[in-house]
Structure formats: structure tokens, C-alpha cells
N, C-alpha and C. Protein backbone atom coordinates (compact mmCIF):
# COMPACT_ATOMS: atom_id res chain seq x y z
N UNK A 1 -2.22 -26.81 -39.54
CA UNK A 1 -1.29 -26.06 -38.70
C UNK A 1 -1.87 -24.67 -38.46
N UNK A 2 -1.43 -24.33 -37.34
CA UNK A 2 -2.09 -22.61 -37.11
C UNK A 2 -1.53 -21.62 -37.85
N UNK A 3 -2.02 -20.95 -37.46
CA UNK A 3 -1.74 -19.23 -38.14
C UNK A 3 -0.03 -19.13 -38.01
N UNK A 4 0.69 -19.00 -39.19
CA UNK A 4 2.01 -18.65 -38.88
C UNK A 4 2.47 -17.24 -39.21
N UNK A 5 3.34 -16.57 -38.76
CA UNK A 5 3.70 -15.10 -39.04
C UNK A 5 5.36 -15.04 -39.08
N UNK A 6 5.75 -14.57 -40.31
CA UNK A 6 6.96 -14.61 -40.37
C UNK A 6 7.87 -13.13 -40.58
N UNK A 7 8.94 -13.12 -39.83
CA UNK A 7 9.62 -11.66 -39.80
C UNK A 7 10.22 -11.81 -41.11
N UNK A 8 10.03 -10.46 -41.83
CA UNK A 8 10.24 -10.39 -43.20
C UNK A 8 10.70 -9.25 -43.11
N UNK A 9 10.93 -8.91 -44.59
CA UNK A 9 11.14 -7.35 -45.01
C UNK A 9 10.47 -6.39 -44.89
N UNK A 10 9.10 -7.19 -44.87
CA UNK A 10 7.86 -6.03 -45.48
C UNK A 10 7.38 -5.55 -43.97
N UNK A 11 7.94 -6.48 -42.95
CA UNK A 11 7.56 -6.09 -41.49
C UNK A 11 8.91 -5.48 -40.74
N UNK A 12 9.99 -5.11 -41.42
CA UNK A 12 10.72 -4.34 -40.86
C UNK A 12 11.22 -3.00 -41.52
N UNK A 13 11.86 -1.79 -40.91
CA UNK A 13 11.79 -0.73 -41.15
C UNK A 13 13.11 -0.73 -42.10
N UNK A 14 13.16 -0.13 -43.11
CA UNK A 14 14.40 0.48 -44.09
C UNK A 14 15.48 1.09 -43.53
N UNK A 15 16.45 1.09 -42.88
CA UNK A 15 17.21 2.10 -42.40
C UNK A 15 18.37 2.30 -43.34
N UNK A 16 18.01 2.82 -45.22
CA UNK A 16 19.02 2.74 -45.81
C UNK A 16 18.77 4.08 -46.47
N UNK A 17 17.58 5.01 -46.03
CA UNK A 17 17.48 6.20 -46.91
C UNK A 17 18.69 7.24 -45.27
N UNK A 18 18.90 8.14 -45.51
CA UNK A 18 19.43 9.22 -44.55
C UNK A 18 18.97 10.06 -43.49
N UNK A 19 18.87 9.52 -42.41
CA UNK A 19 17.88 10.21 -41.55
C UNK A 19 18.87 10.19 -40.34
N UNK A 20 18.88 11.62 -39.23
CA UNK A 20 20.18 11.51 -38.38
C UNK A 20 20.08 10.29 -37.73
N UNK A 21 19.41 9.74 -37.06
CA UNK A 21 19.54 8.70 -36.24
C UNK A 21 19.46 7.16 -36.93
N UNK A 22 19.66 7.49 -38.13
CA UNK A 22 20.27 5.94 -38.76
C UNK A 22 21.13 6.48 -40.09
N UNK A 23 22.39 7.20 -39.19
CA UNK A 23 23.90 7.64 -39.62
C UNK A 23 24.11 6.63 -39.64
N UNK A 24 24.65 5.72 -38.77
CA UNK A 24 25.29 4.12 -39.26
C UNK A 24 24.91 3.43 -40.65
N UNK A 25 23.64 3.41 -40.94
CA UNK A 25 23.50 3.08 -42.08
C UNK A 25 23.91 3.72 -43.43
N UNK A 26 23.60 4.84 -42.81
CA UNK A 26 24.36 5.98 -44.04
C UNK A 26 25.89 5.60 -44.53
N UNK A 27 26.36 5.42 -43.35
CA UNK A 27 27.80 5.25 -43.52
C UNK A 27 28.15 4.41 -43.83
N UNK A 28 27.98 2.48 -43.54
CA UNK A 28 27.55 1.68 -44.42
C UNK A 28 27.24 1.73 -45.86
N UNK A 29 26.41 2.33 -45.91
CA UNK A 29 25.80 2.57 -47.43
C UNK A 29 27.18 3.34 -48.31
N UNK A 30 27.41 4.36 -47.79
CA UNK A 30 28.54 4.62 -48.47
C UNK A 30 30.00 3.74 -48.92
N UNK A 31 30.47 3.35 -47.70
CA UNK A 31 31.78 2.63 -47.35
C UNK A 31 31.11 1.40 -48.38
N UNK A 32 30.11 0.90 -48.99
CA UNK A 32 29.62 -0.58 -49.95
C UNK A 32 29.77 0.58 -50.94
N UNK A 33 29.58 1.49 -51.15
CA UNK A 33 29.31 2.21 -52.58
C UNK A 33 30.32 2.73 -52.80
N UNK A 34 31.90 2.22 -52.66
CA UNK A 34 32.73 3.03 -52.74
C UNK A 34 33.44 2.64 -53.79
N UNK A 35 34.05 2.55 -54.95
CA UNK A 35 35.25 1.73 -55.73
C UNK A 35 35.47 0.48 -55.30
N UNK A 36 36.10 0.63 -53.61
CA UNK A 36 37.03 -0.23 -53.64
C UNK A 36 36.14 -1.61 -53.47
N UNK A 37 34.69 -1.38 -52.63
CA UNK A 37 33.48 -2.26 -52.58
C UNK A 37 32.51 -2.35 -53.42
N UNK A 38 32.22 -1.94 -54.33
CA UNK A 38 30.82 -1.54 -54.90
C UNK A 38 31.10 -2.87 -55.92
N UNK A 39 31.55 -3.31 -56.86
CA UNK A 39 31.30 -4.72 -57.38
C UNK A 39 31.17 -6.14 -56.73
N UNK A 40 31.42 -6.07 -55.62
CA UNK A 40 31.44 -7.44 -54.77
C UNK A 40 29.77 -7.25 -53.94
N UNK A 41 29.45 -5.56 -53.75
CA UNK A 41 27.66 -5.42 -53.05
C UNK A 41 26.94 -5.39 -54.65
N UNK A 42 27.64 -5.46 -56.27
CA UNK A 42 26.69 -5.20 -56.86
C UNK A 42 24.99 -6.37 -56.44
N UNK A 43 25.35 -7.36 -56.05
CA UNK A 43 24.21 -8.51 -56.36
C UNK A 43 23.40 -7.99 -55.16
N UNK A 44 24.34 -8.01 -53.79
CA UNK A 44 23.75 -8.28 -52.82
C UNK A 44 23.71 -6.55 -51.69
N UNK A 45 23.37 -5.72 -52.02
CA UNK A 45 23.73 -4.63 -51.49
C UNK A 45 23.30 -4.42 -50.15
N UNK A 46 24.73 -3.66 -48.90
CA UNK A 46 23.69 -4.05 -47.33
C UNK A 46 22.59 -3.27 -47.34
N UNK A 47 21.62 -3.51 -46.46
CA UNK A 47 20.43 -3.24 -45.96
C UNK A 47 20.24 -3.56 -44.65
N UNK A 48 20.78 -2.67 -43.93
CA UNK A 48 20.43 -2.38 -42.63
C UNK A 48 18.48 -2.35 -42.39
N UNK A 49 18.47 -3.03 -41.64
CA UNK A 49 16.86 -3.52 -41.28
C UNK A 49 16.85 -3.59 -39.69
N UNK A 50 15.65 -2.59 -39.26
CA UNK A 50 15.38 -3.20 -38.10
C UNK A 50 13.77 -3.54 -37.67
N UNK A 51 13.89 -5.04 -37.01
CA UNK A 51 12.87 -5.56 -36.56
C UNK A 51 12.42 -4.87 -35.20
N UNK A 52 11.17 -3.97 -35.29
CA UNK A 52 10.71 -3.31 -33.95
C UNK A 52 10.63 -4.33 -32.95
N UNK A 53 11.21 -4.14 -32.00
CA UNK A 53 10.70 -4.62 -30.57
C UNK A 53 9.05 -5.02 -30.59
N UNK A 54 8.06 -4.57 -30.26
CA UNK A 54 6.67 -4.56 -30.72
C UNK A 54 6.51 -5.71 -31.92
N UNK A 55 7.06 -5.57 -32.88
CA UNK A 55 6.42 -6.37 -33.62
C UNK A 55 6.60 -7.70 -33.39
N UNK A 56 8.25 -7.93 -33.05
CA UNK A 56 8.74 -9.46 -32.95
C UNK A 56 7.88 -10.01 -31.84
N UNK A 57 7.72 -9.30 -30.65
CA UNK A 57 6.16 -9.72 -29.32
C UNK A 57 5.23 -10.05 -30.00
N UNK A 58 4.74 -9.32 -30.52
CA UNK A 58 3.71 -9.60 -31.16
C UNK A 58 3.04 -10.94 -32.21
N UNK A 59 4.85 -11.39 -32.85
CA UNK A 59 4.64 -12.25 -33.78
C UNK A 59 5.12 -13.39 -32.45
N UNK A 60 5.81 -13.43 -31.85
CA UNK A 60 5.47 -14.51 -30.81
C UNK A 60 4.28 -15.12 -29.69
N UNK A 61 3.55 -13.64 -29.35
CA UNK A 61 2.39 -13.84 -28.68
C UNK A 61 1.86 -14.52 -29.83
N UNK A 62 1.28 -14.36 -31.44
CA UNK A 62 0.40 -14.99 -32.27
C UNK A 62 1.40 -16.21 -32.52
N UNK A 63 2.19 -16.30 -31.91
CA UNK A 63 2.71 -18.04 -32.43
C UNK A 63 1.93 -19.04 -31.15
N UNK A 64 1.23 -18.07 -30.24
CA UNK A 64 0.77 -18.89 -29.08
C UNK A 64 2.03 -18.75 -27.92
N UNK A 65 3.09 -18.30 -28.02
CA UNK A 65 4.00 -17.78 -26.71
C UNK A 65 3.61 -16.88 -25.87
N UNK A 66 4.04 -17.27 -24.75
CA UNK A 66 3.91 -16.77 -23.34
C UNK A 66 4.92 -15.31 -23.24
N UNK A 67 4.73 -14.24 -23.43
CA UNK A 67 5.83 -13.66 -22.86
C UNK A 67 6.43 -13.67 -21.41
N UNK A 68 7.47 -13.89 -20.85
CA UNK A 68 8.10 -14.09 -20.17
C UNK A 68 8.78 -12.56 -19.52
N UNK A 69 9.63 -11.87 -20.19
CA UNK A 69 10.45 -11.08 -20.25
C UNK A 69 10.48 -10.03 -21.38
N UNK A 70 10.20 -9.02 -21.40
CA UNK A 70 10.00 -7.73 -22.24
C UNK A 70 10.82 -6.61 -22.30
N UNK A 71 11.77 -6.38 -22.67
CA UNK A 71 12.52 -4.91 -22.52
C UNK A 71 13.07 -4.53 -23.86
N UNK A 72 12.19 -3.48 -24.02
CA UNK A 72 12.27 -3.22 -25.77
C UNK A 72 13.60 -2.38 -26.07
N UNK A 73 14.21 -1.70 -24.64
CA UNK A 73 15.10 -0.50 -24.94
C UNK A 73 16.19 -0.95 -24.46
N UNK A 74 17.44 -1.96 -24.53
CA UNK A 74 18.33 -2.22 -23.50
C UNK A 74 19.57 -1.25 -24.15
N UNK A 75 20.03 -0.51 -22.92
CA UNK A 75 21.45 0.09 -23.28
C UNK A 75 21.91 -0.68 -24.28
N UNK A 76 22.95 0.51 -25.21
CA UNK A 76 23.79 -0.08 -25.81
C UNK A 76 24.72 -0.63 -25.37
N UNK A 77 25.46 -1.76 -26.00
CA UNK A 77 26.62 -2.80 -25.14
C UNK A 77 27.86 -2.05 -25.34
N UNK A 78 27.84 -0.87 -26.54
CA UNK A 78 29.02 -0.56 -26.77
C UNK A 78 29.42 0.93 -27.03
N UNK A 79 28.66 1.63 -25.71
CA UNK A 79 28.73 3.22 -25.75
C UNK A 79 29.89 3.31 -25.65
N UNK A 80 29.87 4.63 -26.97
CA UNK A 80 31.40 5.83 -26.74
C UNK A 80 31.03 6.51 -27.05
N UNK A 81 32.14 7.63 -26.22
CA UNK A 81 32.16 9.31 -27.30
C UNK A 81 32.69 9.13 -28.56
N UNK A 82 32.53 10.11 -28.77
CA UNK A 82 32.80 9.76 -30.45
C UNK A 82 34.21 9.59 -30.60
N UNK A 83 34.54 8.57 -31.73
CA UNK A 83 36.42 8.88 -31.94
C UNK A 83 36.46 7.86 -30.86
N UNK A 84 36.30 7.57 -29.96
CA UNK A 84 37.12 6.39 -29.21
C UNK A 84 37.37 4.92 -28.79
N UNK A 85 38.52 4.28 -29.41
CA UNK A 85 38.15 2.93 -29.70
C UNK A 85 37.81 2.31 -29.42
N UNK A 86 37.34 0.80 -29.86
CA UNK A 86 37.06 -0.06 -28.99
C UNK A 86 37.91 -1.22 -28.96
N UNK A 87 37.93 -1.79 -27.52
CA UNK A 87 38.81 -2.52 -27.03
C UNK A 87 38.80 -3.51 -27.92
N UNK A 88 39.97 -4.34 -27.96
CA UNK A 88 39.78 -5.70 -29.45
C UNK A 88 38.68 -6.77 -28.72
N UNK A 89 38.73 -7.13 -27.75
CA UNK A 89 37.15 -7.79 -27.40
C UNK A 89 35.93 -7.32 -27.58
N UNK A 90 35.84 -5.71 -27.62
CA UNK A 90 34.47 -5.56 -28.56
C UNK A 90 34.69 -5.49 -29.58
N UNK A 91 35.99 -5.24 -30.11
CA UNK A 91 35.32 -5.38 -31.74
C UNK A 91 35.41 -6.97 -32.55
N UNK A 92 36.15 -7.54 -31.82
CA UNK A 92 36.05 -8.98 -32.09
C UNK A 92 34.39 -9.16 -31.90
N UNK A 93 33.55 -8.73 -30.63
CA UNK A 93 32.21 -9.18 -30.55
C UNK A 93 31.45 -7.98 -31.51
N UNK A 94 31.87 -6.97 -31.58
CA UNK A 94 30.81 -6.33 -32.53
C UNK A 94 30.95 -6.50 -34.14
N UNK A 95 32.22 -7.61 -34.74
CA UNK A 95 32.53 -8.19 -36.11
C UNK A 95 31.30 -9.11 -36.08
N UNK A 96 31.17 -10.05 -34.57
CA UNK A 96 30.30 -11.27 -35.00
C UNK A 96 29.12 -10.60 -35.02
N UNK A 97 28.29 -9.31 -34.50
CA UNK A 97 27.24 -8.96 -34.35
C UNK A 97 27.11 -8.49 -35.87
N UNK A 98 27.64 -7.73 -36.67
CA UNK A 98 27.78 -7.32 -37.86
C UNK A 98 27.30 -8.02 -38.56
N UNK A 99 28.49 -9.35 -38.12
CA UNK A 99 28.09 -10.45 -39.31
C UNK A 99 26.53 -11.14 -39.36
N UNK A 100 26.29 -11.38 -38.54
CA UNK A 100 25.20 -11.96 -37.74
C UNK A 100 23.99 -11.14 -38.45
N UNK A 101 23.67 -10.28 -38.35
CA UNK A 101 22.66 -9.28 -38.41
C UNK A 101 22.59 -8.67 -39.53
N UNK A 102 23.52 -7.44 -39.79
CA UNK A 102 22.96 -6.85 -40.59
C UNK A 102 24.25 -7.30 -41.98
N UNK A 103 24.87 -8.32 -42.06
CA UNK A 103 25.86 -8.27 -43.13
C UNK A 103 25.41 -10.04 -43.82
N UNK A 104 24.88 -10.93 -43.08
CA UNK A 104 24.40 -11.96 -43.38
C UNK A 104 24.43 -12.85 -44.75
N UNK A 105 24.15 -11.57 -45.78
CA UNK A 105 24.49 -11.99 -47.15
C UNK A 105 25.41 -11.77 -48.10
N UNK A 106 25.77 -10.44 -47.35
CA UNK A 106 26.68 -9.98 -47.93
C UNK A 106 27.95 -10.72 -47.54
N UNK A 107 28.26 -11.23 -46.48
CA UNK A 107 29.52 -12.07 -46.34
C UNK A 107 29.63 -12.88 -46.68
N UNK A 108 28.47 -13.80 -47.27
CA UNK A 108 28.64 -14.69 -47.99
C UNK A 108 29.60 -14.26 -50.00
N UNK A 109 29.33 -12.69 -50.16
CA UNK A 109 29.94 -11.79 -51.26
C UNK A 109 31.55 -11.84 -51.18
N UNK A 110 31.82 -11.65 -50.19
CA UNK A 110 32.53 -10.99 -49.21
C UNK A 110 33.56 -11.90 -49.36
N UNK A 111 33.53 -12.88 -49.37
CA UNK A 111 34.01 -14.09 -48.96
C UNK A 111 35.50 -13.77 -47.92
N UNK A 112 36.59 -13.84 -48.78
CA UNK A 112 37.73 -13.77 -47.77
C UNK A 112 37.69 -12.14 -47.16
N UNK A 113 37.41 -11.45 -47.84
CA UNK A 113 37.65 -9.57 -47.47
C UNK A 113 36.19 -9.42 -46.35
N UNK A 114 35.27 -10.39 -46.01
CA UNK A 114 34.61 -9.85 -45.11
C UNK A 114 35.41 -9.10 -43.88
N UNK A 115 36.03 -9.89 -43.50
CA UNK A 115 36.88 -9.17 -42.14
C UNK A 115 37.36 -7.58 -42.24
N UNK A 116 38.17 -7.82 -43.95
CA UNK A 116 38.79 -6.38 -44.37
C UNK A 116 37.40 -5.25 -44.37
N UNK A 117 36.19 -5.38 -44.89
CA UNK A 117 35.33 -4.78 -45.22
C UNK A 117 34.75 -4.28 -43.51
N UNK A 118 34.58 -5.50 -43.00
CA UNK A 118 34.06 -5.03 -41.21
C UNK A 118 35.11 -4.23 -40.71
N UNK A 119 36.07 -4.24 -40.72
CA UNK A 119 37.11 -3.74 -40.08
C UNK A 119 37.14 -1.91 -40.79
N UNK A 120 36.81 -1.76 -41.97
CA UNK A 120 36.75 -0.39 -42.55
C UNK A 120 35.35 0.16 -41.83
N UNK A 121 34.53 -0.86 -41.92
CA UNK A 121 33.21 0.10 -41.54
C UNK A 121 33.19 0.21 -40.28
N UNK A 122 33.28 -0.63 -39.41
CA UNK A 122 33.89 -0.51 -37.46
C UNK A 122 34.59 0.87 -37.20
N UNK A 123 35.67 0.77 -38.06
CA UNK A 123 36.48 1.88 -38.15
C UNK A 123 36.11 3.03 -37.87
N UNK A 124 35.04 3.48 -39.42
CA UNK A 124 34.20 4.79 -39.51
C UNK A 124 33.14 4.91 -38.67
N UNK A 125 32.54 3.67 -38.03
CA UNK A 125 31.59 3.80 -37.36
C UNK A 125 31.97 3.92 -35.90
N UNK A 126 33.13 4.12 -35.33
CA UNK A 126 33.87 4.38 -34.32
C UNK A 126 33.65 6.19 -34.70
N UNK A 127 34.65 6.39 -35.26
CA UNK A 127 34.72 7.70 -35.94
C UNK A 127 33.74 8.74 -35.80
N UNK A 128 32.57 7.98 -36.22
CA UNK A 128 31.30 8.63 -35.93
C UNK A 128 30.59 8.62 -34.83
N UNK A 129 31.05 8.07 -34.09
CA UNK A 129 30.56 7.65 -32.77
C UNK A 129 29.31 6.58 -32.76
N UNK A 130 29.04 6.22 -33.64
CA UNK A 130 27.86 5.26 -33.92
C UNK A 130 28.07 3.52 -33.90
N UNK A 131 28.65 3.15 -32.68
CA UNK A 131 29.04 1.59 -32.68
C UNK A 131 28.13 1.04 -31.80
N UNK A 132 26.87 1.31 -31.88
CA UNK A 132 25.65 1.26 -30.65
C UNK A 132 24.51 0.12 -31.48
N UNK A 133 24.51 -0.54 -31.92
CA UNK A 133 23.43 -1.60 -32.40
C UNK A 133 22.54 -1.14 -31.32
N UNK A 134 21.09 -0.96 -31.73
CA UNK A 134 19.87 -1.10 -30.84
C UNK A 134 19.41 -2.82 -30.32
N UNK A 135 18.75 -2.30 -29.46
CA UNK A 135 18.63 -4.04 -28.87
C UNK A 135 17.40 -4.16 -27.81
N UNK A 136 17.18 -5.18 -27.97
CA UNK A 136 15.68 -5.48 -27.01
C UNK A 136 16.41 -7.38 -26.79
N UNK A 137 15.40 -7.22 -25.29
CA UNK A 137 15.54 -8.76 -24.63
C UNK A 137 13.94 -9.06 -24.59
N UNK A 138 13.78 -10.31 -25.51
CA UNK A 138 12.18 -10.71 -25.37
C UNK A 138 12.54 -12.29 -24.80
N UNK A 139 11.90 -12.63 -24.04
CA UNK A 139 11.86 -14.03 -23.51
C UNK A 139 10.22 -14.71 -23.87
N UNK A 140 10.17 -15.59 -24.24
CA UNK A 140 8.50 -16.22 -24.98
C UNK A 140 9.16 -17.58 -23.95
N UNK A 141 7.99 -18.65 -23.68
CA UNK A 141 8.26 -19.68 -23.58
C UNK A 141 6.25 -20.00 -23.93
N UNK A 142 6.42 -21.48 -24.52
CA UNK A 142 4.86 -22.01 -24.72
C UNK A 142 4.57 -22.40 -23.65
N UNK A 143 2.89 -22.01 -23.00
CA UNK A 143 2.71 -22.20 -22.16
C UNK A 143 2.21 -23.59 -22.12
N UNK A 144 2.43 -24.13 -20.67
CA UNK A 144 2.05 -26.15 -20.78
C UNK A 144 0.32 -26.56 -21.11
């Protein structure tokens, strides 16, 4: 079999130390480290991770994919000023993005209080104005 390359840890960036532009994680990090959460993240603690745009191309061009479609920077789906809510259809869609992404193991922790736990951090992350997941559209297809 050919050369395989797999998205890992060691190929994506930490966004769990404090730096302004990964406040969301900060805040995360806190809202898991709090009393009312901190024994249910002891095993599994979040870790906000992001996979560069660049790299994931990259690991598809070496899978032998075609890029198709490239846009490393797409608006956020869910700009606000700060403080202002979001409609219950985004936050219904930004619970599943949560879950999806950066909460993955932890909801499996989580079990019934995942919802309660998304719903506190949505909250603060409204608050802060930080309900903006970064995002890229890569399209690969193998060529014939």
C-alpha cells in the first residue's frame, strides 16, 4: 500500500495555552476546570485543536487527490457583536459543531449533561463574542 499520512495531534496546533485569538479556548478551558465540571474532564480534558488548512491539502494531495476546490479562509457562519444571541437554529447547529469537533470525547464523559455543559460554554462564548469556529472548504476527488 502507498505512503499513508494521518491527521493527528502531533500535526495540529494546541489552542489550549492563552493567546488573544484563541479566547474560546481559554474559556472552554476554564468553564471544564470549574467545580461544577472538572471531575467528569478529569480523564478526558477538552483540547481544542486546529487542523491548518495547508496541512489537511497537503495530506490529501500525498494521498494521491486531485484538489478540486481550495478556500482556506471561509467567513465565519456565525458572526456577532459581542453579547448577542444566537438564534435557536444556530445554536442547535453550533451544539452539533461542538460536538462534532472539538468535544468528541468528552461527550462521550459527558454523557447525559453534554447538552447542559454545551449550553454553559455557548453561553460564555456568546458573551465573549467568540461563537466563530474557523473553517476552510477543501474539495479532493482521485483523479481517473
Amino acid at each position: 500500500m502507498g505512503k499513508e499520512r494521518v491527521l493527528d495531534r502531533r500535526s495540529s496546533r494546541d489552542r489550549g495555552e492563552f493567546r488573544p485569538e484563541f479566547l474560546d479556548a481559554w474559556i472552554l478551558r476554564r468553564i471544564a476546570d470549574s467545580p461544577r465540571w472538572k471531575d467528569l474532564f478529569a480523564e478526558v480534558p477538552p483540547a481544542m485543536r486546529d487542523y491548518p488548512a495547508d496541512d489537511v491539502a497537503d495530506l490529501l494531495k500525498d494521498a494521491g487527490l486531485e484538489l478540486t476546490h481550495y478556500e482556506p479562509g471561509l467567513p465565519p457562519p456565525f458572526s456577532r457583536k459581542k453579547g448577542t444571541a444566537l438564534t435557536p437554529g444556530e445554536l442547535a447547529e453550533m451544539r452539533t459543531r461542538f460536538r462534532r469537533t472539538w468535544f468528541a470525547s468528552q461527550a462521550e464523559v459527558l454523557g447525559d449533561r453534554v447538552e447542559e455543559f454545551l449550553d454553559e460554554a455557548l453561553g460564555t462564548l456568546v458573551e465573549a463574542g467568540k461563537t466563530d469556529p474557523h473553517h476552510a472548504r477543501i474539495v479532493a476527488h482521485r483523479p481517473l
